[in-house]
Protein backbone atom coordinates (compact mmCIF):
# COMPACT_ATOMS: atom_id res chain seq x y z
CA UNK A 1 27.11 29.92 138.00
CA UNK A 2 27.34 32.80 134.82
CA UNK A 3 28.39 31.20 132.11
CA UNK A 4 28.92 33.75 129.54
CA UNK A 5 29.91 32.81 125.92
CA UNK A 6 31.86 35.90 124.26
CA UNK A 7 32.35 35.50 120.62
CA UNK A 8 35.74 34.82 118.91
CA UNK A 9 35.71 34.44 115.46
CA UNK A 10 34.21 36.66 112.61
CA UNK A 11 30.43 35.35 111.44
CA UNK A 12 30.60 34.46 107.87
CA UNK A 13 28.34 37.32 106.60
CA UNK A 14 31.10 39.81 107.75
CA UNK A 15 34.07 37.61 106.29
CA UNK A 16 32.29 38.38 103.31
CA UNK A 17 31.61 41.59 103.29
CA UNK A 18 35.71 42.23 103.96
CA UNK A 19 36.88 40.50 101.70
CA UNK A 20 34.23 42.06 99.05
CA UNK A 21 35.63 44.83 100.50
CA UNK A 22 39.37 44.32 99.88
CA UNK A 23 38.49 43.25 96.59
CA UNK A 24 36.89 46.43 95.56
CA UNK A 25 39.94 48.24 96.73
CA UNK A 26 42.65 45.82 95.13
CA UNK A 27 40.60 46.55 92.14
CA UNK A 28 40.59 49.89 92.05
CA UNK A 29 44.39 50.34 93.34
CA UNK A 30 45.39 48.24 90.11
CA UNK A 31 43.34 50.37 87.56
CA UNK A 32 45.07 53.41 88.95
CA UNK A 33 48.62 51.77 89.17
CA UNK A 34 48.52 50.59 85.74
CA UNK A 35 48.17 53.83 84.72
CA UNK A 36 51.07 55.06 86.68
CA UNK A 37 53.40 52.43 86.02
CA UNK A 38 53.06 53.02 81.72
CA UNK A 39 53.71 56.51 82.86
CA UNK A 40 56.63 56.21 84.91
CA UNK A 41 58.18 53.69 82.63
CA UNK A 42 57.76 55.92 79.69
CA UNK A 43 59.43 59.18 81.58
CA UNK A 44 61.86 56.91 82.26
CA UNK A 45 62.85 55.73 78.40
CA UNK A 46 62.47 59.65 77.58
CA UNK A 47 65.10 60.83 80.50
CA UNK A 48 67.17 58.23 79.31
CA UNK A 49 67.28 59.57 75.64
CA UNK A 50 67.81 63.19 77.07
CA UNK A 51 70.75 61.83 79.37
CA UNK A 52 72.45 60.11 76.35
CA UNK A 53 71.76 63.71 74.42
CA UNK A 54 73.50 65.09 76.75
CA UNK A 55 76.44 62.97 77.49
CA UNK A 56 77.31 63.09 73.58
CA UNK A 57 76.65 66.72 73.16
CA UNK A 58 78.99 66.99 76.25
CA UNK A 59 81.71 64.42 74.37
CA UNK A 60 81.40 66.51 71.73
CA UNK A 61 82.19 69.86 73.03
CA UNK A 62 85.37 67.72 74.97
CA UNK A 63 86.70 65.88 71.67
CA UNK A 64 85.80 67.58 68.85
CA UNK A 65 87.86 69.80 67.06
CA UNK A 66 86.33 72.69 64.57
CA UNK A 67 83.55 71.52 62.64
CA UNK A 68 85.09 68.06 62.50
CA UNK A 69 82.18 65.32 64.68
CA UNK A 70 83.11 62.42 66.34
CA UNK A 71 80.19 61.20 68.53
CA UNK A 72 76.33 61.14 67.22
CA UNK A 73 73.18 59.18 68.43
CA UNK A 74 72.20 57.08 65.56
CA UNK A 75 68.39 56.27 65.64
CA UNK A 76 66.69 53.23 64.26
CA UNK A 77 62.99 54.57 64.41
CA UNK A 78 61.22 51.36 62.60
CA UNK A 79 63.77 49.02 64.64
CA UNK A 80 62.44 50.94 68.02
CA UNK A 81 66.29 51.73 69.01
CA UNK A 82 69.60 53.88 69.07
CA UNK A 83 72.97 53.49 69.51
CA UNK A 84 75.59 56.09 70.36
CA UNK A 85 78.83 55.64 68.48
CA UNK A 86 82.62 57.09 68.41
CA UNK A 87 85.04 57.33 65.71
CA UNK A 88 88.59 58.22 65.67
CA UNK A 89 88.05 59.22 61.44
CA UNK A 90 85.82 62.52 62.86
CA UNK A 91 83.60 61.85 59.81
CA UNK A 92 81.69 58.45 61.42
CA UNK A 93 81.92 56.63 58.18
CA UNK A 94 82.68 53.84 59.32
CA UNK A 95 80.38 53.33 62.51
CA UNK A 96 82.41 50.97 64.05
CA UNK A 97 83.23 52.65 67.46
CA UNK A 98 79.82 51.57 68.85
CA UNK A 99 79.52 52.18 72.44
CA UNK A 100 76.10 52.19 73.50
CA UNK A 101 73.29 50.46 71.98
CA UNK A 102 69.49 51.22 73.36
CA UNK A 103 66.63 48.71 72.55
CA UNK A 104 63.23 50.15 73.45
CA UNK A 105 60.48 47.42 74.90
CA UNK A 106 57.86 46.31 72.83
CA UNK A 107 55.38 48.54 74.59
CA UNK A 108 57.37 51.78 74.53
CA UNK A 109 58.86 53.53 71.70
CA UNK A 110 59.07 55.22 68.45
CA UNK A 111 55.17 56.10 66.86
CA UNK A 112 56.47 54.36 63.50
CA UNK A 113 57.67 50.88 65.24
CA UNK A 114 54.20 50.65 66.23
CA UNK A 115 52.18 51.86 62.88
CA UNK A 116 51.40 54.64 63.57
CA UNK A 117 52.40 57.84 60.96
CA UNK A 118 51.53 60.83 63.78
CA UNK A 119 53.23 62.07 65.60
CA UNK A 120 56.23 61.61 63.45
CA UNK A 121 58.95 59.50 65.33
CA UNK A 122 61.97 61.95 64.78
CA UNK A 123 61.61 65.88 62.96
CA UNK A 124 64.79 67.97 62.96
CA UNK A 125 65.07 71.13 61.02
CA UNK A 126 62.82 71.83 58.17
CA UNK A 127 62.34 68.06 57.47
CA UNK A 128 60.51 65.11 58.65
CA UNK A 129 62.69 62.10 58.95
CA UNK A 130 60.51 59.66 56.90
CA UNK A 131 59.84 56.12 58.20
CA UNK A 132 62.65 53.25 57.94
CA UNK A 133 64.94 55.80 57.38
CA UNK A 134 68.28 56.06 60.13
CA UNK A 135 68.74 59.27 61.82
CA UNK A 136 72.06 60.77 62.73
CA UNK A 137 72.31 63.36 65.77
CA UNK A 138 75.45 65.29 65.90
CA UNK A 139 76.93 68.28 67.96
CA UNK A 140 79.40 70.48 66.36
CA UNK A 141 82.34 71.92 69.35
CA UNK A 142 79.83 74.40 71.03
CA UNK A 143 77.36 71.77 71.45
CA UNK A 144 75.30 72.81 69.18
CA UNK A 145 72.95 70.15 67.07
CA UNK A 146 74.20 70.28 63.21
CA UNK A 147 70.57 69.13 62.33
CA UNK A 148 69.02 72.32 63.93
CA UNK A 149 66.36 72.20 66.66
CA UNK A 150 64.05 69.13 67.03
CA UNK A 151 62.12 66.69 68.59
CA UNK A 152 61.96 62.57 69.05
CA UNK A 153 58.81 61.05 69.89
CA UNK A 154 57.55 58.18 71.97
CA UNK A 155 54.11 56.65 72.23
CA UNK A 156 53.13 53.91 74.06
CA UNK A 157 51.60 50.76 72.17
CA UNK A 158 48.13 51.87 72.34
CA UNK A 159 49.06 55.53 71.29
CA UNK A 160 47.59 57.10 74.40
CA UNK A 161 50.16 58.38 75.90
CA UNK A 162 52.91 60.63 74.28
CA UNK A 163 55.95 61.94 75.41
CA UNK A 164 58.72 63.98 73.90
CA UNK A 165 62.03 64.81 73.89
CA UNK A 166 62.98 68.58 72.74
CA UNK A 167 66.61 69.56 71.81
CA UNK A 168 66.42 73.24 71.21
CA UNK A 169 68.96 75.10 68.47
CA UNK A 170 71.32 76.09 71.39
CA UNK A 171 71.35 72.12 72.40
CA UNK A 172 69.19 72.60 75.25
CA UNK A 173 67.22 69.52 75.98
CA UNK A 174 64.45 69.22 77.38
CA UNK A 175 61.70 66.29 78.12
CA UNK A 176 57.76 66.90 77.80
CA UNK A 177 54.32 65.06 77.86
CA UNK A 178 52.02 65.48 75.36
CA UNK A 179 49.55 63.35 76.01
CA UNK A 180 49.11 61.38 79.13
């Protein structure tokens, strides 16, 4: 009689060279997704900014009359957030028609939340918008920023990676990387 033994199971040197294996790969795949996910989350924050651009620019050509503004994007650069506000006054003195309020995370956001004094967090015009300071954005009835052409900023906590957010003098807005 042939009695023939065929082997079933894996030998331990070659369960450990797969799972060294599969380590090595898991290793690598999270160094590279890491990488990606920062990335994707920070596109993310800066399309959301550009949306919000637009969708008051776009109120504002609706429901604005003359040179008179009732919508703007009020940015807290040291308190890493904005809110988007209405008023029935036109003049937005007294900021209570809030309607949306954005809070960056605390590893995304504006370069002076985390420190940092380049690249500035918010430059419209001629002028820098220095730290602490609040920053109104406002379209006039054509859609057109009052402040002039600009740019906002955002870095992530590290200050690798930087990404910005362009509104041109015509109100065209556009999103960019700087550094990734």
């Amino acid at each position: 009689m042939n009695l023939t033994h065929h082997r079933k199971a894996f030998t331990f040197i070659e369960l450990i060279i797969v799972i060294g294996i599969i380590v090595i790969l898991a290793t690598m795949v999270t160094g590279v997704s890491s990488g990606f996910f920062i990335d994707r989350a920070m596109y993310n924050d800066a399309t959301r900014i550009q949306q919000d651009i637009l969708m008051v620019q776009n109120l504002a050509i609706t429901h604005s009359s003359g040179s008179l503004t009732r919508f703007r994007i009020r940015f807290y650069p040291s308190l890493n957030k904005y809110i988007i506000e209405a008023s029935e006054d036109a003049n937005l003195e007294s900021g209570t028609g809030k309607l949306i309020e954005r809070q960056f995370s605390s590893t995304i956001g504006f370069p002076v939340f985390f420190g940092k004094s380049t690249p500035d967090s918010l430059k419209f015009g001629l002028s820098i918008i220095p730290p602490g300071l609040i920053f109104d954005l406002n379209f006039n009835n054509m859609g057109v920023p009052y402040q002039g052409e600009g740019d906002i900023n955002l870095i992530n906590s590290s200050g690798q990676r930087q990404i910005q957010i362009v509104v041109s003098v015509i109100g065209r807005v556009n999103v960019a990387w700087v550094t990734r």
